[in-house]
Protein backbone atom coordinates (compact mmCIF):
# COMPACT_ATOMS: atom_id res chain seq x y z
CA UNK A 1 0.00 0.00 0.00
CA UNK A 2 1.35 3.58 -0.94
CA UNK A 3 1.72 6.69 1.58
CA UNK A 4 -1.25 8.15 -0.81
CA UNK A 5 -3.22 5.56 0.06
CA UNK A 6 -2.97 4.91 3.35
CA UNK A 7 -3.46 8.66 4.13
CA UNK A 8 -6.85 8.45 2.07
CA UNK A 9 -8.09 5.19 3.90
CA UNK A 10 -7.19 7.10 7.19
CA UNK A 11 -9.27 10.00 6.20
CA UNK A 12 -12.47 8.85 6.83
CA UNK A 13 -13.40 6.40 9.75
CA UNK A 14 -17.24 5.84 11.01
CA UNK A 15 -17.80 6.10 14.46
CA UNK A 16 -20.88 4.40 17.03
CA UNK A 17 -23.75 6.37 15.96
CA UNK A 18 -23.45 6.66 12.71
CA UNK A 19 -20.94 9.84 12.74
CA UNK A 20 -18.52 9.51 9.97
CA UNK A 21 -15.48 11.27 10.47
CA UNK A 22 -13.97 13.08 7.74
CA UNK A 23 -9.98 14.66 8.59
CA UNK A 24 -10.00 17.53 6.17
CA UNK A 25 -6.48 18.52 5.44
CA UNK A 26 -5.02 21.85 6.74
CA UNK A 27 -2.03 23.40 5.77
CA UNK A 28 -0.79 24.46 9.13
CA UNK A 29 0.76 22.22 12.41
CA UNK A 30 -2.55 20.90 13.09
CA UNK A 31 -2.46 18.93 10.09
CA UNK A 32 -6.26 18.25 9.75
CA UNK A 33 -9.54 19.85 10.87
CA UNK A 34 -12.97 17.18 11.39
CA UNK A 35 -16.13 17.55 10.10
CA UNK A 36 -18.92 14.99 10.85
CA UNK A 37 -21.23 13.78 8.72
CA UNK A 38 -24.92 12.16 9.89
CA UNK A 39 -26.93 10.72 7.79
CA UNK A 40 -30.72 10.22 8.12
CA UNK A 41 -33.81 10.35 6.30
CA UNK A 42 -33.10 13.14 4.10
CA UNK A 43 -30.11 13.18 3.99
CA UNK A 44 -27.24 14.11 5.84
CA UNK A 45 -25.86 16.95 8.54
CA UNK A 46 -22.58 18.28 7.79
CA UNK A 47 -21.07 20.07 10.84
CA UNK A 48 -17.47 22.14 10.48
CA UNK A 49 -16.22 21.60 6.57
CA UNK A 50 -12.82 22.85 6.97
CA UNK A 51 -11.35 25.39 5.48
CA UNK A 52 -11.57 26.41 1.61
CA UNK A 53 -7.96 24.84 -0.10
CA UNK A 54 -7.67 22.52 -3.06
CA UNK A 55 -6.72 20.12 -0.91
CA UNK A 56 -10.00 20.11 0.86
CA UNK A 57 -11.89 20.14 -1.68
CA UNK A 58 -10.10 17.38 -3.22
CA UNK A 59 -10.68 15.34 -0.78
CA UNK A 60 -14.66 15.96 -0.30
CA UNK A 61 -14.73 15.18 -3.86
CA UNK A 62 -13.65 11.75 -3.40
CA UNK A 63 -15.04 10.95 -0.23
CA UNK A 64 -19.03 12.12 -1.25
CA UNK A 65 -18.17 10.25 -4.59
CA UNK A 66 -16.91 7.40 -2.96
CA UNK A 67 -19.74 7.20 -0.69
CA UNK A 68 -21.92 7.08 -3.38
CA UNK A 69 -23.15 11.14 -1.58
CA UNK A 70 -24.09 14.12 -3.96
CA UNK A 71 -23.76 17.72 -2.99
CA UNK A 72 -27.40 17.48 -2.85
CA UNK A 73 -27.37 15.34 -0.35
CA UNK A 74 -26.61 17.66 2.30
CA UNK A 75 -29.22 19.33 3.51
CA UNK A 76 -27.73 21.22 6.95
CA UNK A 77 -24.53 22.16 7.56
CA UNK A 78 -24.05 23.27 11.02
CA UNK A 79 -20.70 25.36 12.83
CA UNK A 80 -19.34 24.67 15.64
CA UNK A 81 -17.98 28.61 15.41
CA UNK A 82 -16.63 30.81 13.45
CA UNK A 83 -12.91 29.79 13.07
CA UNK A 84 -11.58 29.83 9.00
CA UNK A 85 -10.58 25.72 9.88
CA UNK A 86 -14.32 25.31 10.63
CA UNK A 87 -16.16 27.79 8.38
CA UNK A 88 -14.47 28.02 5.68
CA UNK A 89 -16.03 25.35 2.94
CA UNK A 90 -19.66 26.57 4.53
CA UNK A 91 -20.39 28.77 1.44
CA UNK A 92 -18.87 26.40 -1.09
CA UNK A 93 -20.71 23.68 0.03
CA UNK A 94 -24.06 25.59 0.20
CA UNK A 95 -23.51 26.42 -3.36
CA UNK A 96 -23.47 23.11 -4.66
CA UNK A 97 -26.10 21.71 -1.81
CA UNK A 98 -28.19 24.76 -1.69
CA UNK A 99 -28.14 23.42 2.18
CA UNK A 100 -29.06 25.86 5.30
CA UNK A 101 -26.00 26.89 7.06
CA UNK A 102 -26.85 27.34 11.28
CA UNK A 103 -24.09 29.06 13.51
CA UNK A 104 -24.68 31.42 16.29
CA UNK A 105 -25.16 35.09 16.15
CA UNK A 106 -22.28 35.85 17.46
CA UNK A 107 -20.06 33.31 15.96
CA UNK A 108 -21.56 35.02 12.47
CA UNK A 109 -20.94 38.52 13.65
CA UNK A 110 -17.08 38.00 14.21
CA UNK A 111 -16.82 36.26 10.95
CA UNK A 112 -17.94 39.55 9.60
CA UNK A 113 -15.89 41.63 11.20
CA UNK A 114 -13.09 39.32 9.64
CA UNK A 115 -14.13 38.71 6.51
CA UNK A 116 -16.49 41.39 5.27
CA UNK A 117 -16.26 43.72 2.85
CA UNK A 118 -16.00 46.56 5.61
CA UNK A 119 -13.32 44.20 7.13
CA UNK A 120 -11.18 46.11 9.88
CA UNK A 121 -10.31 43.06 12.24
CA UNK A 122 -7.00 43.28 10.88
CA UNK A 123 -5.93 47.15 11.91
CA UNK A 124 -7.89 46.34 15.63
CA UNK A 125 -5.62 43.19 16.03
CA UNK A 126 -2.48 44.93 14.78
CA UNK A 127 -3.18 47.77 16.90
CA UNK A 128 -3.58 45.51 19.98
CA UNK A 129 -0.40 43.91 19.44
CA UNK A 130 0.97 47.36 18.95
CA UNK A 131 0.14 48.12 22.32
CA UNK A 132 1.70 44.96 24.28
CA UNK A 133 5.20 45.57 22.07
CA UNK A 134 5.05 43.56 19.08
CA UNK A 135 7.51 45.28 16.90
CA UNK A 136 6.19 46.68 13.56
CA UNK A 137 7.34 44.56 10.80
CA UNK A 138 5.64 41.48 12.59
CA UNK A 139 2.18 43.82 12.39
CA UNK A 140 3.11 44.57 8.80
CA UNK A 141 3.47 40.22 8.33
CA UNK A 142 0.49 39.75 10.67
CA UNK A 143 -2.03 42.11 8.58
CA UNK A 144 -1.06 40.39 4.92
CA UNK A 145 -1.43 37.09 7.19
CA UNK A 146 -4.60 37.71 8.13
CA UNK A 147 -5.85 38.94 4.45
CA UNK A 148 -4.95 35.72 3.42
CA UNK A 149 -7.38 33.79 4.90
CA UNK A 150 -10.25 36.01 2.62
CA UNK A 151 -9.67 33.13 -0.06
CA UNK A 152 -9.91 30.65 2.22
CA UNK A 153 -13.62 31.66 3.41
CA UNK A 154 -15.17 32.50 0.37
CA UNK A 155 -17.48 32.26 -0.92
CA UNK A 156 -19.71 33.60 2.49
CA UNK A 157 -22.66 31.26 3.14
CA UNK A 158 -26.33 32.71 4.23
CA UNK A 159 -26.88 31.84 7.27
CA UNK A 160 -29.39 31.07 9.38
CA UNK A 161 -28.79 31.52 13.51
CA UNK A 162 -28.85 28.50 15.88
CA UNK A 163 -28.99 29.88 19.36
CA UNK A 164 -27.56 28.02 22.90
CA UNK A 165 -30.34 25.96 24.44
CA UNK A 166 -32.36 25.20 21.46
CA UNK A 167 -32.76 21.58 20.43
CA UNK A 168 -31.90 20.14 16.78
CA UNK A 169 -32.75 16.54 15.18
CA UNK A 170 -29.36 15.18 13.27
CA UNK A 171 -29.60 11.55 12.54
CA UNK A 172 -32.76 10.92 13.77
CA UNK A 173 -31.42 11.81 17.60
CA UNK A 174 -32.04 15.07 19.64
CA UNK A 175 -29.49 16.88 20.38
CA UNK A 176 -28.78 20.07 22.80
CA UNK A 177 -26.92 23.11 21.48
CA UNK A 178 -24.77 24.42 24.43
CA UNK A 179 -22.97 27.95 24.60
CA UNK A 180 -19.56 27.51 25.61
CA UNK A 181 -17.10 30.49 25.03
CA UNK A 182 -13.38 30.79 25.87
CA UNK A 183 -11.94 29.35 22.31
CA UNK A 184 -14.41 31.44 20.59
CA UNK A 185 -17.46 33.98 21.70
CA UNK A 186 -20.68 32.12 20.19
CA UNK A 187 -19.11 28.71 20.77
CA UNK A 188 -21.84 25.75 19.96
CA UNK A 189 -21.19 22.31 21.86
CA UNK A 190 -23.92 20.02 21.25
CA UNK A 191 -25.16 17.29 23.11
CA UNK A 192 -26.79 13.93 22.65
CA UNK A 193 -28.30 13.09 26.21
CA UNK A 194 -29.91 9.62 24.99
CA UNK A 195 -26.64 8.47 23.78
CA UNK A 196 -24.34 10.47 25.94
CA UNK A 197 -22.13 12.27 22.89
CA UNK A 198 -21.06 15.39 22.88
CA UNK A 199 -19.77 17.43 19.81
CA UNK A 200 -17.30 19.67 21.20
CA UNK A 201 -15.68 21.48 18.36
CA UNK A 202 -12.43 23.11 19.69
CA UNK A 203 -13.38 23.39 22.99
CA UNK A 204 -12.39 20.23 24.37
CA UNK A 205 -9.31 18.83 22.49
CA UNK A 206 -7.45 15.35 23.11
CA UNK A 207 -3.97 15.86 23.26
CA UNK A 208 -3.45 19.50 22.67
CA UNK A 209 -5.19 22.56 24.13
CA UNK A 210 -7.40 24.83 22.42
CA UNK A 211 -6.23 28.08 22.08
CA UNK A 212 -7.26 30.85 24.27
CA UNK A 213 -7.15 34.71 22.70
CA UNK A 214 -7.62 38.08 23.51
CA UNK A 215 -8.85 39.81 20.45
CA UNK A 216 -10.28 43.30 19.83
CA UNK A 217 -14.00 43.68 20.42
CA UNK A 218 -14.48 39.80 22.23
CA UNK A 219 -14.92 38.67 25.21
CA UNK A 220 -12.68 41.02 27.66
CA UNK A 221 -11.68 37.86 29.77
CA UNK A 222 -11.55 34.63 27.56
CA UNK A 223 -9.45 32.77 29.61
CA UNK A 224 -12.10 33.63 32.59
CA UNK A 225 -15.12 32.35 29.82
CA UNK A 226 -13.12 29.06 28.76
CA UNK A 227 -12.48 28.40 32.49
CA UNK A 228 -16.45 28.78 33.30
CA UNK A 229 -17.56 26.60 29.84
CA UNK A 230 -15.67 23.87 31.27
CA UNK A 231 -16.78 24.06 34.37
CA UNK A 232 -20.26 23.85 32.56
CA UNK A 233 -19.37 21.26 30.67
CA UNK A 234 -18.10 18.89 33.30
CA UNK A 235 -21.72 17.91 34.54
CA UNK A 236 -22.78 16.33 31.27
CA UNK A 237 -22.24 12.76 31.30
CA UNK A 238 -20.09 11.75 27.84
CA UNK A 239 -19.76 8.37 26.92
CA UNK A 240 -17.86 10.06 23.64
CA UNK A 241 -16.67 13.08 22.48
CA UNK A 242 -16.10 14.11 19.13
CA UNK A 243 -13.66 17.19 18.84
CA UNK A 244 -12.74 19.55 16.33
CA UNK A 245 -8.64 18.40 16.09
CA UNK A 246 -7.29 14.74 17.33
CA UNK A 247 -9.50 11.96 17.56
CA UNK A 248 -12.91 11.34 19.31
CA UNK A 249 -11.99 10.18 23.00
CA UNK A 250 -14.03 8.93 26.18
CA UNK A 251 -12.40 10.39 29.48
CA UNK A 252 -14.49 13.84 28.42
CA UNK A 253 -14.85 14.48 32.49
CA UNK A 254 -10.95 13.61 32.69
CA UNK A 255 -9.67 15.62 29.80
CA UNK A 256 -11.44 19.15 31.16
CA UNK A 257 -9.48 18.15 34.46
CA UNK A 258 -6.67 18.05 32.72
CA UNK A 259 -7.03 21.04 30.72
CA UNK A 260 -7.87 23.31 33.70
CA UNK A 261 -4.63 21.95 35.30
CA UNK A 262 -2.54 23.13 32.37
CA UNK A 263 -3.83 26.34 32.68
CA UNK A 264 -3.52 26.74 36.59
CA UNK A 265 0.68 25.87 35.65
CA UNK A 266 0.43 28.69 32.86
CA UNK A 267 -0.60 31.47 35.18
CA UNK A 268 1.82 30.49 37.93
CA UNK A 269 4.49 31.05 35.25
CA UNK A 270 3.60 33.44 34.22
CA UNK A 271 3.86 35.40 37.83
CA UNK A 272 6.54 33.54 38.79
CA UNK A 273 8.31 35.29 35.21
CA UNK A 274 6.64 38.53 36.20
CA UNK A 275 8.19 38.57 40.61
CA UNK A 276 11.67 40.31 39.23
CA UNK A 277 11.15 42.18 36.18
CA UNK A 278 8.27 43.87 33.94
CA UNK A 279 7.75 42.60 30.38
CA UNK A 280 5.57 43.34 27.29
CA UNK A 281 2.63 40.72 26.24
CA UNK A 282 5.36 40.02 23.30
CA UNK A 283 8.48 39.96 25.50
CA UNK A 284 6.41 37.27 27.57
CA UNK A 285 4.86 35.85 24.16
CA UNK A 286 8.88 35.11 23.36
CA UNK A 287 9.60 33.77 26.66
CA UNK A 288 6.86 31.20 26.77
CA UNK A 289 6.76 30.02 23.42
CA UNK A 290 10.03 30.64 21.98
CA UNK A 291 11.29 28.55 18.60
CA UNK A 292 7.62 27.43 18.12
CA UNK A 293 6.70 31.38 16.71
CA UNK A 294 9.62 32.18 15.09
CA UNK A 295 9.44 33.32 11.60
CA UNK A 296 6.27 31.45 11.84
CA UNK A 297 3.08 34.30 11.20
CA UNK A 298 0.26 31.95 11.98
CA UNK A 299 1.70 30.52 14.86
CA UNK A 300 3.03 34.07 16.59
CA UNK A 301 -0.88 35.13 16.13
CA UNK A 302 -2.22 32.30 18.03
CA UNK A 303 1.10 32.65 20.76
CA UNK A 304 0.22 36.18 21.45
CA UNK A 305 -3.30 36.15 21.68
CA UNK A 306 -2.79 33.57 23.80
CA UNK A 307 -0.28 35.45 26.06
CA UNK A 308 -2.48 38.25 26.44
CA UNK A 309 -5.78 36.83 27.58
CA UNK A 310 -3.18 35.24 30.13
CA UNK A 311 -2.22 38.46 31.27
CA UNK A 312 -5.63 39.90 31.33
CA UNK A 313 -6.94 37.14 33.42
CA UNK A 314 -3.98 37.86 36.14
CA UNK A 315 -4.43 41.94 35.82
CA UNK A 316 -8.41 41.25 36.17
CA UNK A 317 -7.70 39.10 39.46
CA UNK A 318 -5.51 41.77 40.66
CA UNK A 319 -2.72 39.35 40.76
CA UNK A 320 -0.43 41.54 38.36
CA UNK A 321 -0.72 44.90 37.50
CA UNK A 322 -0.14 47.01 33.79
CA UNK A 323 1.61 50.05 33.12
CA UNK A 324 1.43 52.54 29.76
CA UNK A 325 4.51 53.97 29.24
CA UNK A 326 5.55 55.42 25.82
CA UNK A 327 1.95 53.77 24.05
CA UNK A 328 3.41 49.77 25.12
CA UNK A 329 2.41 48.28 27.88
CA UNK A 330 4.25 46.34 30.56
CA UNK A 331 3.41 43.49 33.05
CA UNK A 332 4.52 43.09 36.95
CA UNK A 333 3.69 42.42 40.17
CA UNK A 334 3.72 45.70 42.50
């Protein structure tokens, strides 16, 4: 058997339920986003396409052809949130399906506000990163970055608003839409109480941790949100969990343990770091993350973001304080 081939058998693996898992390629570290598809009467659900590359596309191709599935086939395609890895391949696929796309209102208003036509996400985020010392030819990279992913979301779907606490039918099961913010304002988990799954998108990961950012115009404390969510989501009881990145896993209950834990280790870092000597939200970005950003655009966005909503969280708790000096700010404990 060639690479190619194993890869392709890899890509697609049916789960109990009738979930079929499809690994849509990315072309970043996470190597692959899933979508889900559920089949039942009518047709199918198709939650979180992936993002818009030839790769992707590629791939649906073959795996709706092999399936013996046609684009009009798909009657719902539902988000998780807003994410490009996630939304991307909503529009494109409603094209060709002419299927109702469902997110949440505010999962659909941030994907405006970066993707748009009246698009300014890109000078807020720059100018945010201005502010906690990111030096200005990284902002010039990070705006031309961010443009990038235009291609890679288009075209836009219509789409239709799926609100926290409703119920939906997908594959002939009810399941319960749950708000969960902290990766992502508008977050949608949803949950299967009959069977005991839960579709967690990126807010419970196996193996890796979602990201956590401060962003212009969000939540103010996302770190504070994420923390909450989980707490929230720890009372349902999961018998499996089917995430956005990695595998679907079991010990749902045990993995939000373990997530909280990491976090709890970041902030005392991060004031251990902070007991002798102030830094920027980039001088701390470097210090915590290191050889994994450099020259690296995409992953420096997701490092920083994540360094600041960090901070916040301590400066909100009183546990560190900030200081303008000269338009940057600086982190320490007084």
């Amino acid at each position: 058997m060639t690479g190619n081939e194993q890869d392709k058998m890899s890509a697609v693996k049916e789960w109990p339920g009738g979930i079929l898992q499809v690994k849509v390629p990315l072309p970043f570290s996470l190597k692959w986003v899933n979508s889900y598809l559920i089949e039942d009467d009518e047709g199918y659900t198709l939650l979180d396409p992936g993002l818009h590359t030839p790769e992707a596309v590629k791939l649906w191709t073959q795996t709706l052809g092999e399936k013996g599935i046609g684009f009009d086939g798909v009657h719902t395609i539902l988000l998780t949130h807003q994410h490009p890895d996630h939304y991307g391949l909503a529009g494109w696929f409603q094209q060709r399906s002419g299927a109702s796309v469902y997110m949440s209102s505010q999962s659909h208003e941030y994907a405006v506000r970066l993707w748009g036509e009246e698009r300014s996400f890109a000078a807020d985020l720059t100018a945010l990163y201005a502010r906690h010392g990111m030096p200005e030819p990284l902002l010039t990279d990070m705006v031309s970055h961010l443009e990038e992913f235009v291609v890679r979301v288009s075209p836009q779907p219509n789409v239709t608003y799926l609100e926290a606490g409703s119920f939906v039918q997908i594959g002939g099961t009810e399941w319960q839409t749950i708000h969960t913010p902290g990766h992502a304002r508008g977050h949608l988990c949803l949950y299967a109480p009959e069977r005991r799954l839960m579709i967690c998108g990126d807010q419970v990961l196996p193996d890796i941790t979602p990201n956590i950012s401060l962003v212009p115009g969000e939540d103010e404390d996302p770190l504070q949100r994420f923390i909450d969510s989980l707490g929230e989501l720890r009372k349902y009881k999961v018998e499996l969990a089917f995430p956005g990145h990695r595998n679907p896993f079991t010990d749902f209950q045990g993995r939000i343990d373990e997530l909280l834990a990491h976090h709890g280790r970041r902030l005392h870092s991060i004031r251990e770091m902070l007991a002798d000597q102030r830094y920027t939200g980039y001088e701390m970005c470097e210090l915590l993350f290191g050889a994994r950003i450099s020259g690296n655009t995409h992953n420096l966005r997701f490092a920083m973001s994540e360094t600041l909503a960090h901070l916040v969280h301590l400066e909100r708790q009183g546990q560190i304080a900030g200081e303008l000096r000269g338009g940057v700010i600086s982190y320490g404990i007084e």
